[in-house]
Structure formats: structure tokens, C-alpha cells
Protein backbone atom coordinates (compact mmCIF):
# COMPACT_ATOMS: atom_id res chain seq x y z
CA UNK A 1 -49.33 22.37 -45.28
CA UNK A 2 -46.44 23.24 -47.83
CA UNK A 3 -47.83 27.17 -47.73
CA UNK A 4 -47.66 27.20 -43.84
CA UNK A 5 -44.18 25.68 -43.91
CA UNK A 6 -42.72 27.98 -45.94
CA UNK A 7 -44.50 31.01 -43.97
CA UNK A 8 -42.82 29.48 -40.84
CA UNK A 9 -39.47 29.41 -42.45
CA UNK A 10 -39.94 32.47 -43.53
CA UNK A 11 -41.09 34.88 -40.73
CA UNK A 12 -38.74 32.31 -38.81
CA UNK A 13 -35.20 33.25 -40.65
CA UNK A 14 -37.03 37.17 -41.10
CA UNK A 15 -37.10 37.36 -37.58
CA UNK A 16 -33.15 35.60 -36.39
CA UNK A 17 -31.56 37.00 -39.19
CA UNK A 18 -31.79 40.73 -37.99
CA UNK A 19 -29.02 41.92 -36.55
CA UNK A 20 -31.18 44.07 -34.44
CA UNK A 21 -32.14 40.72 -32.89
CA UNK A 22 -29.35 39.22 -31.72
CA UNK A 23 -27.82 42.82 -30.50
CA UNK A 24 -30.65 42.87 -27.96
CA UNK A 25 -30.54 39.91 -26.91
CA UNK A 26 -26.67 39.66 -26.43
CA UNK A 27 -26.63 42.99 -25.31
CA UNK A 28 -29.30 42.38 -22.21
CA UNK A 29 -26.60 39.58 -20.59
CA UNK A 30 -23.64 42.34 -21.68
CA UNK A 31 -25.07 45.22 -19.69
CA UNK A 32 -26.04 43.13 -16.71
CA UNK A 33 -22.39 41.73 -16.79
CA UNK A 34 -21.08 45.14 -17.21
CA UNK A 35 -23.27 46.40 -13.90
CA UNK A 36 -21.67 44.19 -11.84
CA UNK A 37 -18.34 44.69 -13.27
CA UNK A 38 -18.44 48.41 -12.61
CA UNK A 39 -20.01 47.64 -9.26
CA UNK A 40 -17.05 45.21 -8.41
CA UNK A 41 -14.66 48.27 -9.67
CA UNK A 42 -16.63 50.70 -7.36
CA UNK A 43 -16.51 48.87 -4.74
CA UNK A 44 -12.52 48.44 -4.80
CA UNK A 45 -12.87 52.41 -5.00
CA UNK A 46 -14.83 53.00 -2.45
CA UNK A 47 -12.76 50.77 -0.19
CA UNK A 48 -9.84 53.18 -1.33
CA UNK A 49 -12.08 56.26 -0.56
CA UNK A 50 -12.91 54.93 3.09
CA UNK A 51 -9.31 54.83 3.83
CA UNK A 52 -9.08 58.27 3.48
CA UNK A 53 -12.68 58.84 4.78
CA UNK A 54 -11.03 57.66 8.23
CA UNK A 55 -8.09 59.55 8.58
CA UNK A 56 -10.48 62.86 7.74
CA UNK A 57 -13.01 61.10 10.75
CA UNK A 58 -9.72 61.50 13.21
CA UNK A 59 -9.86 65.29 12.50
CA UNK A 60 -13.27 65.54 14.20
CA UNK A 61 -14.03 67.20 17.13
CA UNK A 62 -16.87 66.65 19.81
CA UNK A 63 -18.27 68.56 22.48
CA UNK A 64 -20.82 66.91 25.05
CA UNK A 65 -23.11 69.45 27.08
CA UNK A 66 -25.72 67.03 27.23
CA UNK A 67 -23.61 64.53 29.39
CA UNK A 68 -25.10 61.35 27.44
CA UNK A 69 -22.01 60.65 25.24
CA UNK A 70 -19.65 58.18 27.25
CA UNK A 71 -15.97 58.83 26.85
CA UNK A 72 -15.00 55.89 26.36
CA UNK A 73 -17.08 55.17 23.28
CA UNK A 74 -15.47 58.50 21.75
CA UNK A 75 -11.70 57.45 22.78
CA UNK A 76 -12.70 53.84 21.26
CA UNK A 77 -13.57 55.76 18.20
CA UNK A 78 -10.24 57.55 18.27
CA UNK A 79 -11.55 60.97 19.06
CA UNK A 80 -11.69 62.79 22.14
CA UNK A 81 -13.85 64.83 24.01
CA UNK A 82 -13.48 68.48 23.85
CA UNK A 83 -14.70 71.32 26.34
CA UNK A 84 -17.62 73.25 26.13
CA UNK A 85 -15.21 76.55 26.75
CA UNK A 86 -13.76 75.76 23.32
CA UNK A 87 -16.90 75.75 21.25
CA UNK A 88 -16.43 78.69 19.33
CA UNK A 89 -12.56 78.34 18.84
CA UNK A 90 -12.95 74.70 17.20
CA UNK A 91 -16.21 76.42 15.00
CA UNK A 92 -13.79 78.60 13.93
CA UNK A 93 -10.97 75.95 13.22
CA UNK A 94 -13.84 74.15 10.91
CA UNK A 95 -13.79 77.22 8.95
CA UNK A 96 -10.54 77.30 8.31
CA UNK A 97 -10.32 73.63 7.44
CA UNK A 98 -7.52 72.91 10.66
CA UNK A 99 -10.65 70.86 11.68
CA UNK A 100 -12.66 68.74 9.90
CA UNK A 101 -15.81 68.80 11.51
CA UNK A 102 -17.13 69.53 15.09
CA UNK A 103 -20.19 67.77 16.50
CA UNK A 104 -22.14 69.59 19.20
CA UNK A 105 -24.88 67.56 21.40
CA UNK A 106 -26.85 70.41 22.86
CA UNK A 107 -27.60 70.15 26.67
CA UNK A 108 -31.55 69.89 25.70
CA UNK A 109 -30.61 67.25 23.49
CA UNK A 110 -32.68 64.39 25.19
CA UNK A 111 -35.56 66.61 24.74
CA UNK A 112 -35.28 68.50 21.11
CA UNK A 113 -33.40 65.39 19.91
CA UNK A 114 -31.07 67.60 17.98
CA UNK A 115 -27.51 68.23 17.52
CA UNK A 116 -25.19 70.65 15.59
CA UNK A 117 -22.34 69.81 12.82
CA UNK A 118 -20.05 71.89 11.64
CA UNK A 119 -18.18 70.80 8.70
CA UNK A 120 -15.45 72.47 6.78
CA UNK A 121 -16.83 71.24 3.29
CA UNK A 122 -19.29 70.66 1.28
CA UNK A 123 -18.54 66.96 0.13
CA UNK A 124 -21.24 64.80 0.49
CA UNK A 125 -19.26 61.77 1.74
CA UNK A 126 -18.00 63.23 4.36
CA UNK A 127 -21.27 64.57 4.93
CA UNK A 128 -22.67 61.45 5.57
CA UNK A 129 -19.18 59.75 6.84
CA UNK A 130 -19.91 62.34 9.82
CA UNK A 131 -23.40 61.99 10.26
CA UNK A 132 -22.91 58.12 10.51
CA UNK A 133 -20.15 58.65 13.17
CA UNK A 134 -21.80 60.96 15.20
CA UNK A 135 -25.11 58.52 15.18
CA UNK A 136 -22.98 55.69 16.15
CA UNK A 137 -21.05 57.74 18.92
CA UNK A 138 -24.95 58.64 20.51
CA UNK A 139 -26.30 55.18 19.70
CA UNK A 140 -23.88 53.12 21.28
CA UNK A 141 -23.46 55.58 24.59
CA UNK A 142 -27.41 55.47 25.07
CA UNK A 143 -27.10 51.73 24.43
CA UNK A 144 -24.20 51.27 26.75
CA UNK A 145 -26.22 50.19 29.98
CA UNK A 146 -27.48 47.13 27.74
CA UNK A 147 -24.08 45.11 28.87
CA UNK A 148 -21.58 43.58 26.34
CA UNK A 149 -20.66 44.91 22.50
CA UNK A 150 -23.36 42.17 21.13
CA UNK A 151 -25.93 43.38 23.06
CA UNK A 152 -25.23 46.82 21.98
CA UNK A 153 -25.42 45.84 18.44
CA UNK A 154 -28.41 43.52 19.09
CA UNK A 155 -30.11 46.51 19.79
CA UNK A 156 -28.76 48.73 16.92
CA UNK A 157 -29.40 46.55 14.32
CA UNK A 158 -31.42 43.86 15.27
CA UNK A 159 -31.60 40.46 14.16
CA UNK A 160 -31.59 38.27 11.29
CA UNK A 161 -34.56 35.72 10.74
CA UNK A 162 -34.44 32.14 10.15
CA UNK A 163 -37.60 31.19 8.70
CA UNK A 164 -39.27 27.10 8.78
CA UNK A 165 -42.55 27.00 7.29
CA UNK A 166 -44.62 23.87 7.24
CA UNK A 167 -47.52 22.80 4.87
CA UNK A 168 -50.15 19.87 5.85
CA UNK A 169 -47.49 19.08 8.59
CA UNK A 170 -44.67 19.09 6.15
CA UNK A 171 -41.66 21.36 6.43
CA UNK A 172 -41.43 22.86 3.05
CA UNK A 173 -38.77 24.87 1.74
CA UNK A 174 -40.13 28.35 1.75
CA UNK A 175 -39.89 30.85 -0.22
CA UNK A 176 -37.31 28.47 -2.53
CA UNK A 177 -40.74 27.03 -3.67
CA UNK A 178 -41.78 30.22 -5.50
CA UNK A 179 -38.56 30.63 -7.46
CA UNK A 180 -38.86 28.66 -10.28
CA UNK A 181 -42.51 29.00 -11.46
CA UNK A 182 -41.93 32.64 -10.64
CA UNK A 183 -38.82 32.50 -13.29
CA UNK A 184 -41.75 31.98 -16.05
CA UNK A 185 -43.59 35.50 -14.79
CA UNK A 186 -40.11 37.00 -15.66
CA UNK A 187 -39.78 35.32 -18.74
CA UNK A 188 -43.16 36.24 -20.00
CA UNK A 189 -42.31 39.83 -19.76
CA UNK A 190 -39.10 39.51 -21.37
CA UNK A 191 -40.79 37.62 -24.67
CA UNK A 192 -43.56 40.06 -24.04
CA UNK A 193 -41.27 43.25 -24.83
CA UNK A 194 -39.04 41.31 -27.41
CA UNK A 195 -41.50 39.15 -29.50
CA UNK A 196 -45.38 40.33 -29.50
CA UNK A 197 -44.74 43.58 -30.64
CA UNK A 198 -43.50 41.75 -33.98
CA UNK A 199 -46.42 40.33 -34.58
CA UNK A 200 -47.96 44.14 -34.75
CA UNK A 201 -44.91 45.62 -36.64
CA UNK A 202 -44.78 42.98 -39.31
CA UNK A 203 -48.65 42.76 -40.12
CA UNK A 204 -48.85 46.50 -40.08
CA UNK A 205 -45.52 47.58 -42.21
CA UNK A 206 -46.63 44.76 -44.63
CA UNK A 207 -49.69 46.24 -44.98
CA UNK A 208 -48.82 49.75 -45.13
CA UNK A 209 -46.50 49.22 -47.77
CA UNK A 210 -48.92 46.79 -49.97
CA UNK A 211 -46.65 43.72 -50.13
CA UNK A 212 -49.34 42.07 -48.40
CA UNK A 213 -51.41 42.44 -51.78
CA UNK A 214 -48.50 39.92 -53.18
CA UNK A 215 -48.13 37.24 -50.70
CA UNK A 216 -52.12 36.80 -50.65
CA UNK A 217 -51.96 35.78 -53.71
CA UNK A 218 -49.91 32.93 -52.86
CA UNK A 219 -50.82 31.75 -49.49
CA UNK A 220 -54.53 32.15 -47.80
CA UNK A 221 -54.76 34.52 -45.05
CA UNK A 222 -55.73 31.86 -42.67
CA UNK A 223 -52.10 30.06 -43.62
CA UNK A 224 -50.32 33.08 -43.34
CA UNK A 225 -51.53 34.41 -39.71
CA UNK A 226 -50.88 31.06 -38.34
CA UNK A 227 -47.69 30.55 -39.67
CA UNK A 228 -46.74 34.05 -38.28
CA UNK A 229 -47.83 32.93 -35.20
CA UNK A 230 -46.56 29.71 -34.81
CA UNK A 231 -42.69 31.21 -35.84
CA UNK A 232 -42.88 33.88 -33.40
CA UNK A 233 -43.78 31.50 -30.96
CA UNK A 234 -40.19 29.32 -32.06
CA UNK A 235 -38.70 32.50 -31.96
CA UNK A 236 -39.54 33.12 -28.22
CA UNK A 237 -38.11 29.42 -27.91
CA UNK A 238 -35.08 30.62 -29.40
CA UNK A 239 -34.93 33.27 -26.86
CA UNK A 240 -35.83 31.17 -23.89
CA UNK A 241 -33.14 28.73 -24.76
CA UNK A 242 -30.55 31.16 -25.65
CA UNK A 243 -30.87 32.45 -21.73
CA UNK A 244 -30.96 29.14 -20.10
CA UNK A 245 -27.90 28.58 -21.96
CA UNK A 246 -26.54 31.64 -20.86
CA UNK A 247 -27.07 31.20 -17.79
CA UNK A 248 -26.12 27.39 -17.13
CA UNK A 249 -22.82 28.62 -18.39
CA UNK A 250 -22.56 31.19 -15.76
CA UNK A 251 -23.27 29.40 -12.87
CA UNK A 252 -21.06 26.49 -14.42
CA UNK A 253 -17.96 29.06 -14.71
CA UNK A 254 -19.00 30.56 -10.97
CA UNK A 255 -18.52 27.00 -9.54
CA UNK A 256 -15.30 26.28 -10.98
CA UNK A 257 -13.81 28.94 -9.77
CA UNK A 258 -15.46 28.91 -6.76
CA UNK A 259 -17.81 31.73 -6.24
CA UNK A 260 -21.13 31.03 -4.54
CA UNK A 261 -23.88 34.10 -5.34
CA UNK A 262 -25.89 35.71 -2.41
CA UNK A 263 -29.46 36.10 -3.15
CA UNK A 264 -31.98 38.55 -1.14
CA UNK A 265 -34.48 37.40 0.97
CA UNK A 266 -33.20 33.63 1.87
CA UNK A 267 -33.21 32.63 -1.85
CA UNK A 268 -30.74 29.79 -2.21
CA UNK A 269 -30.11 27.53 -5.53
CA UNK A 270 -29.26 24.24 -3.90
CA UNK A 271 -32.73 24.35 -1.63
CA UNK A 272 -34.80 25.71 -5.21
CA UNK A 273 -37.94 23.12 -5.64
CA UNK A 274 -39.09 21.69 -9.10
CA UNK A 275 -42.87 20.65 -8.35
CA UNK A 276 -43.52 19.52 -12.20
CA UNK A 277 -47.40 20.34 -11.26
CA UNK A 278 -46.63 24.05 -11.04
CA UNK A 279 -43.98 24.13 -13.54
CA UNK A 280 -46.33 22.95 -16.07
CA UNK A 281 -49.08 25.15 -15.31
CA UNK A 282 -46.55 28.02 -15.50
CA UNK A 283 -45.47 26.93 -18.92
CA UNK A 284 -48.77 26.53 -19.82
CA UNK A 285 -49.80 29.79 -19.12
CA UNK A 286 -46.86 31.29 -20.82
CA UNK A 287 -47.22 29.49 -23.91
CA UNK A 288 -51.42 30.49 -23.82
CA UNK A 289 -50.37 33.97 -22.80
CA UNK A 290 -48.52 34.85 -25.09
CA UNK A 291 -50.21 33.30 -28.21
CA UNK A 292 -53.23 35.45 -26.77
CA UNK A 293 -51.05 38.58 -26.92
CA UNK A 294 -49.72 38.27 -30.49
CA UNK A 295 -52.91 36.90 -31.72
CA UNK A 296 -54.69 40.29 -30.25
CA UNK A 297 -51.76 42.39 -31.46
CA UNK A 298 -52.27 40.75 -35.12
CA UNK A 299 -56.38 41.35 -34.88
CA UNK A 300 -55.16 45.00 -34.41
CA UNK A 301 -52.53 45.54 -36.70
CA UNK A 302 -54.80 44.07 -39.33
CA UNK A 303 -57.78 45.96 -38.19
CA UNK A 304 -56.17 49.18 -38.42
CA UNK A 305 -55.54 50.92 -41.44
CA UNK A 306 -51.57 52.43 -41.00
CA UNK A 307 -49.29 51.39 -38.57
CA UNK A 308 -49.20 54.43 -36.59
CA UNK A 309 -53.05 54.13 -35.51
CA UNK A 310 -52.28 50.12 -34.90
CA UNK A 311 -49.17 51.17 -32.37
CA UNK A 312 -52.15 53.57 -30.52
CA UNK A 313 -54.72 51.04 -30.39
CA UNK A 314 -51.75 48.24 -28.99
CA UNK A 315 -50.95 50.30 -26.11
CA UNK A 316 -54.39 48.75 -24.66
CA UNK A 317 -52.51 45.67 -24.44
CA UNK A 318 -48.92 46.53 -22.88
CA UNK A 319 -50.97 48.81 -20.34
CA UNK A 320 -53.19 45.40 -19.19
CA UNK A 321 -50.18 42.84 -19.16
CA UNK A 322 -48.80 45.54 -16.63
CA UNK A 323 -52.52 46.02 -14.30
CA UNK A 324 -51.52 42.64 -12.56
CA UNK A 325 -48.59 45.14 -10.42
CA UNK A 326 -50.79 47.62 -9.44
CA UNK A 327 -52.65 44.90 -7.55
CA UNK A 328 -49.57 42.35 -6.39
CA UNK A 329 -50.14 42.33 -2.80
CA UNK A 330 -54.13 41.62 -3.15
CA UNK A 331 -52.72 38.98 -5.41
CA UNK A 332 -50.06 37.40 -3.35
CA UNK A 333 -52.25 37.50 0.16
CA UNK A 334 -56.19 38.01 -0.58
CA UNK A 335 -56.68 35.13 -3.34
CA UNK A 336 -60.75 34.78 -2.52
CA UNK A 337 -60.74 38.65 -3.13
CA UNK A 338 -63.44 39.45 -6.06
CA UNK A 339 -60.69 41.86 -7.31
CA UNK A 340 -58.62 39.11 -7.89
CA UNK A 341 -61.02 36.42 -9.40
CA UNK A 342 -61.90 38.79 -12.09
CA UNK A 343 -57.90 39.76 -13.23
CA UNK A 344 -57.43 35.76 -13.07
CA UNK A 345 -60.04 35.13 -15.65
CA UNK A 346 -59.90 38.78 -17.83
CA UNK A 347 -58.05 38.09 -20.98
CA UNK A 348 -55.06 40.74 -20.98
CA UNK A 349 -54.45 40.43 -17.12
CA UNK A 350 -55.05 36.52 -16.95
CA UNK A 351 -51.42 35.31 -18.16
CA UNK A 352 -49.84 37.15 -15.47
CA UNK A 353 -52.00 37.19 -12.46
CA UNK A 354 -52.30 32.98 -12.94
CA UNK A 355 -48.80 32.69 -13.09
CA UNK A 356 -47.93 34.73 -10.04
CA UNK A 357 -51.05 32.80 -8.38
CA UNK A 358 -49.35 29.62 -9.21
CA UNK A 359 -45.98 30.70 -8.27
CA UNK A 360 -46.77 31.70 -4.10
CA UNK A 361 -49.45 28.78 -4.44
CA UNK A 362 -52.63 30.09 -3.34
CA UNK A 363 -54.35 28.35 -6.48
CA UNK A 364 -56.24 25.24 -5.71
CA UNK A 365 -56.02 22.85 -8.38
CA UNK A 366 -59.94 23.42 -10.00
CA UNK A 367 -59.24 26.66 -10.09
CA UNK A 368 -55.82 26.26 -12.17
CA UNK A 369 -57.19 24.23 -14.25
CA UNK A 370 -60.44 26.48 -15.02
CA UNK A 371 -57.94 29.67 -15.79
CA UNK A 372 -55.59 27.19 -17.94
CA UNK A 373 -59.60 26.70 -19.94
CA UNK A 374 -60.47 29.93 -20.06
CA UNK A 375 -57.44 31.32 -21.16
CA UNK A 376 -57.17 28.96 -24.00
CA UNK A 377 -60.58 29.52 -24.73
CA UNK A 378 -59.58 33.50 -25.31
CA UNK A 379 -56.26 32.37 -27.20
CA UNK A 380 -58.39 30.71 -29.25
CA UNK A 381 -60.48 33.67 -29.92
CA UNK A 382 -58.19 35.99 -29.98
CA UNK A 383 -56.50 33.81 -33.01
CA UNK A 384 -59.63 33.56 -34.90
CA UNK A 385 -60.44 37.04 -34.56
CA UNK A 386 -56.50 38.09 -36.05
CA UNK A 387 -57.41 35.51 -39.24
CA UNK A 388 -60.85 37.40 -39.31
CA UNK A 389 -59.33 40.95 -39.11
CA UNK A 390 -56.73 40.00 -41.66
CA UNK A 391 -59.02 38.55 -44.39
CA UNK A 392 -61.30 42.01 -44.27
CA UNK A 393 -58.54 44.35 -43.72
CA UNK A 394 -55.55 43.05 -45.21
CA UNK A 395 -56.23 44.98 -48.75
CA UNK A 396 -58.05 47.81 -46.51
CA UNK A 397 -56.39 51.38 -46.16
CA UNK A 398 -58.71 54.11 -45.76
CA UNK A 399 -60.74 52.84 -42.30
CA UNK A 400 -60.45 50.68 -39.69
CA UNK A 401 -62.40 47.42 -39.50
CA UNK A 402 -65.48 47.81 -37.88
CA UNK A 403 -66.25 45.12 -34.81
CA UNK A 404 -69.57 44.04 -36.35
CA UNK A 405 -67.72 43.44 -39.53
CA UNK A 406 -66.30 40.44 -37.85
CA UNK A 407 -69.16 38.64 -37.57
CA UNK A 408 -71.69 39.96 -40.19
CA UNK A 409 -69.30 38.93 -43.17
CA UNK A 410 -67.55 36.13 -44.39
CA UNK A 411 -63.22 36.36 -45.12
């Protein structure tokens, strides 16, 4: 027990003492903050920009042959109306930038359901700046008949949605249900891309360069695979933490001063659920999952006989925790789909597709308890088969370990 303690410490302090380490993981919350500070400072720009978008919009002109603009939406919009007669003199006040733009709605336009603009440059806001007014001017004049100014934009833009869904009678809280078991899908794939591949990288670079040959000789194989394991696995505690922390202290700092954050799709953190059933299958499943992954990613890395052919062989692995998107909406609404049974219970899509499953719901309990089995059952395997792998091919250079090999010898 002495031997696996110090392998813990070890490949613990190995791994947290990089500076490579912490850079990513301060630098993930840096660049994140940093995107929304440039976005704030873009934004104050563009508000800047629009300001002189609009006095450029009051150079526009507009002709009307097809007698569906209404006047008073153009004069509204500060323009006017311009004659037909003067169609070629304004085309020719575009090009020489005393105008800057003309709109033309054809007289066919009802029926080609095209129209002409002329613009005296080639920027690309006021490209668009244009388009948008000259949209709005045809939008709201074929809208007009509708009545009142909320009608009008009633039927522009339509209307927002105020969902109440209700379970076994129950009003529940929507999608505010999903949000925190979902959190553990994210999660996953961030200790996916930071920690598993260490697991490869360390048994493989040991290997290669034949200080494995020492530290066999003072600590079994069996000791030193586990203790890898089980200090990657406080490592991706370390990480977990170091993010909850980071982002308790964010939402602590937006409160005080008074800033509330506006999530997509009617997210909102004061209605966000904490059903301790589905939390704990969610943790469960991360915790399996990702012992599973490193414990396959060690059977390769020991099976192979360089590190270069164990990176090929691992991209199996980062290509099947990544199958689970290709098939998200059969996921999320066709649960009784065969499709989806088998990802639930195949070993490199199971951590993921369970953990969405569980998120949205649509996991009865037998079932959630059967994946939780079999999943454990594979972890279990997959771990045997990396202390396997590693006692044959730990001191092996020339080939890589053959799969019978596994089971016709002893380590």
C-alpha cells in the first residue's frame, strides 16, 4: 500500500507541477473573459459606427414604380420619395458619391420580387445597413393594412414563447431541469481533452525512453497502473474544483455589482433544479467514464511499442467519445430507438450517450441503473486489460502486444 502511495504522490505532483498545466487551465477562463471583453469593446464600437451608419442612411434615395411603398413609412424613416423621371440622374449622383445609395422597386416587383440598389461603395456595412432599410421600408408598407405599429411588428418578427410543461400532472421547470446533469456532459469533455490523454503520454514516453525498466524494479506493474490511474483521476478533481471555484466567484462578483446574465433558450439560474437522483447518476457516469477512457488509453500505450504508433491506435477512442453528436437528436427524442440502445451500452460511446440520456430524462430508472452496471463492468475490464498490457509490454519495443497474448499468458 506504501508502493501505491508513493505512485499517487508521484504522478500526482508530476502532473500539477507542470507549468503547462496550470497555463491551460488558467488560460481557458482568460480567453473566455477576454471574448467577452472584446465583445463588450465591439459593441461600444459598433454603437459609434451606427451613428454614422444613420446619417449615411439619410443620403438615400428611393424611387417607387411599383406603388406598394407608402409614403409615409419612407418620410417616418427620414427619406423621401423620389420620381421615376429622376432615375437615371440620382444613378448617376451614386456614382459620384453626392448620393449614397438609391433603391429602385421595379413596377413588376410584386411579381419578380426584385428590386435594384445602387450604392456608391463597396463597404459592406453599408451594404447591409441599406439592404436592412430598404427591407424594412417594403415590409412595413405591405404590412401597413394590419392596423397599429405592434401589429406591424407582430407580424415582422413574431412572437416570443412562454413555455409550462407538466410531468405526471406536475408543472416542472423545463428545460432548467436539464442544466445541471447536462453541466457533467460538458465537464466530461473538458477532463476528456485535458487528463486521458496523460495517461497515454506518460505510459508511452516512459516506455520509449526505458525508465520504465527502473521503476519496475521497485513497484509491481499492477501498483503502478493503478496508482496512475487513481492520481489522474484526483487530478481531474483538481480541475473540476478549480472551475467551480472559478465560477462561484464570478457569479458572486456579478451579483455584487449587480449584473444579472441572459442565457439562450429560457435558461435561468434561480429556476435551475438539483434532483440528487440524476446528479448522481451523472457523476457516476463521469467518474466510470472516464476511468474507462484512461484505463483503455493505458492498455494502448502499453500495448504499443513507441509512442507514435500508441497516439494512432488512441485516435479510436477520441473519434467514439465524439459518435454520441452525430446521433444527438435520435438521442434526445427516439430513446426506444435500437440505434440508441446499442451507443448506451457500447463501451467508448456509453459515458456520453447515458449522461445526455439522463440529463433530458428519457431514462427510466432500470435502465440507468443497468448502463451505470455495464459500464462499470467495462471500466473494470478496461483496467485489467491496461495492468495486463503493461506487465507483457512494458519491457517490449520491437512489436505490439498481440490480443491473444492477453489471455494465453500470465504478467
Amino acid at each position: 500500500m506504501s508502493k501505491l502511495n508513493s505512485v499517487i504522490r508521484h504522478e500526482y505532483m508530476t502532473i500539477v507541477r507542470q507549468p503547462s498545466f496550470w497555463i491551460a487551465m488558467v488560460a481557458t477562463p482568460l480567453i473566455i473573459g477576454a471574448v467577452i471583453l472584446l465583445t463588450n469593446i465591439g459593441n461600444q464600437s459598433s454603437a459609434a459606427r451606427i451613428e454614422e451608419l444613420a446619417k449615411e442612411l439619410r443620403n438615400v434615395a428611393i424611387i417607387d414604380e411599383s406603388t406598394l411603398i407608402n409614403e409615409q413609412v419612407v418620410t417616418g424613416s427620414g427619406l423621401a420619395l423620389s420620381p421615376s423621371s429622376e432615375k437615371a440622374e440620382l444613378i448617376e449622383a451614386v456614382r459620384d458619391e453626392k448620393k449614397a445609395a438609391l433603391v429602385v422597386y421595379p413596377e413588376d416587383l410584386a411579381g419578380e420580387r426584385t428590386y435594384d440598389i445602387y450604392l456608391s461603395s463597396n463597404d459592406l456595412t453599408i451594404n447591409n445597413s441599406v439592404h436592412s432599410l430598404a427591407n424594412n421600408l417594403l415590409e412595413t408598407s405591405v404590412f401597413l393594412p394590419l392596423g397599429s405599429a405592434d401589429v406591424i411588428a407582430l407580424a415582422q418578427n413574431g412572437a416570443e414563447t412562454k413555455v409550462t410543461t407538466y410531468h405526471h400532472g406536475e408543472e416542472t421547470a423545463g428545460i432548467n431541469e436539464y442544466i445541471v446533469p447536462g453541466l457533467f456532459v460538458v465537464l466530461f469533455y473538458i477532463v476528456f481533452m485535458f487528463s486521458v490523454g496523460y495517461m497515454l503520454t506518460s505510459v508511452s514516453e516512459e516506455k520509449e525512453n526505458r525508465s520504465m525498466e527502473m521503476v519496475l524494479t521497485y513497484v509491481k506493474p499492477r501498483h503502478l497502473i493503478v496508482g496512475k490511474l487513481l492520481a489522474v483521476t484526483l487530478v481531474t478533481f483538481t480541475q473540476i474544483a478549480f472551475f467551480i471555484l472559478l465560477a462561484g466567484v464570478s457569479l458572486l462578483v456579478m451579483h455584487i455589482l449587480g449584473n444579472t446574465i441572459a442565457l439562450p433558450a429560457g435558461i435561468s439560474l434561480e429556476q435551475l433544479v438539483f434532483d440528487p437522483v440524476a446528479i448522481a447518476y451523472a457523476a457516476g457516469y463521469f467518474v466510470v467514464g472516464f476511468l474507462l477512457f484512461a484505463g483503455f488509453m493505458t492498455a494502448t500505450a502499453a500495448a504499443a511499442p513507441s509512442s507514435k504508433e500508441a497516439n494512432n491506435f488512441s485516435a479510436v477512442f477520441y473519434v467514439g467519445a465524439f459518435i454520441p453528436f452525430y446521433f444527438i437528436m435520435t438521442i434526445l427524442t427516439d430513446p426506444e430507438n435500437p440505434i440508441v440502445r446499442f451507443l448506451t451500452f457500447f463501451p467508448i460511446t456509453s459515458p456520453v450517450v447515458s449522461m445526455v440520456r439522463n440529463a433530458v430524462g428519457n431514462m427510466g430508472p432500470i435502465e440507468s441503473a443497468l448502463s451505470l452496471i455495464v459500464m462499470t463492468g467495462f471500466m473494470v475490464i478496461s483496467i485489467w486489460v491496461a495492468v495486463r498490457a503493461f506487465s507483457l509490454g512494458a519491457l517490449e519495443f520491437s512489436q505490439t502486444i498481440k490480443l491473444r497474448s492477453l489471455f494465453s499468458r500470465k504478467a
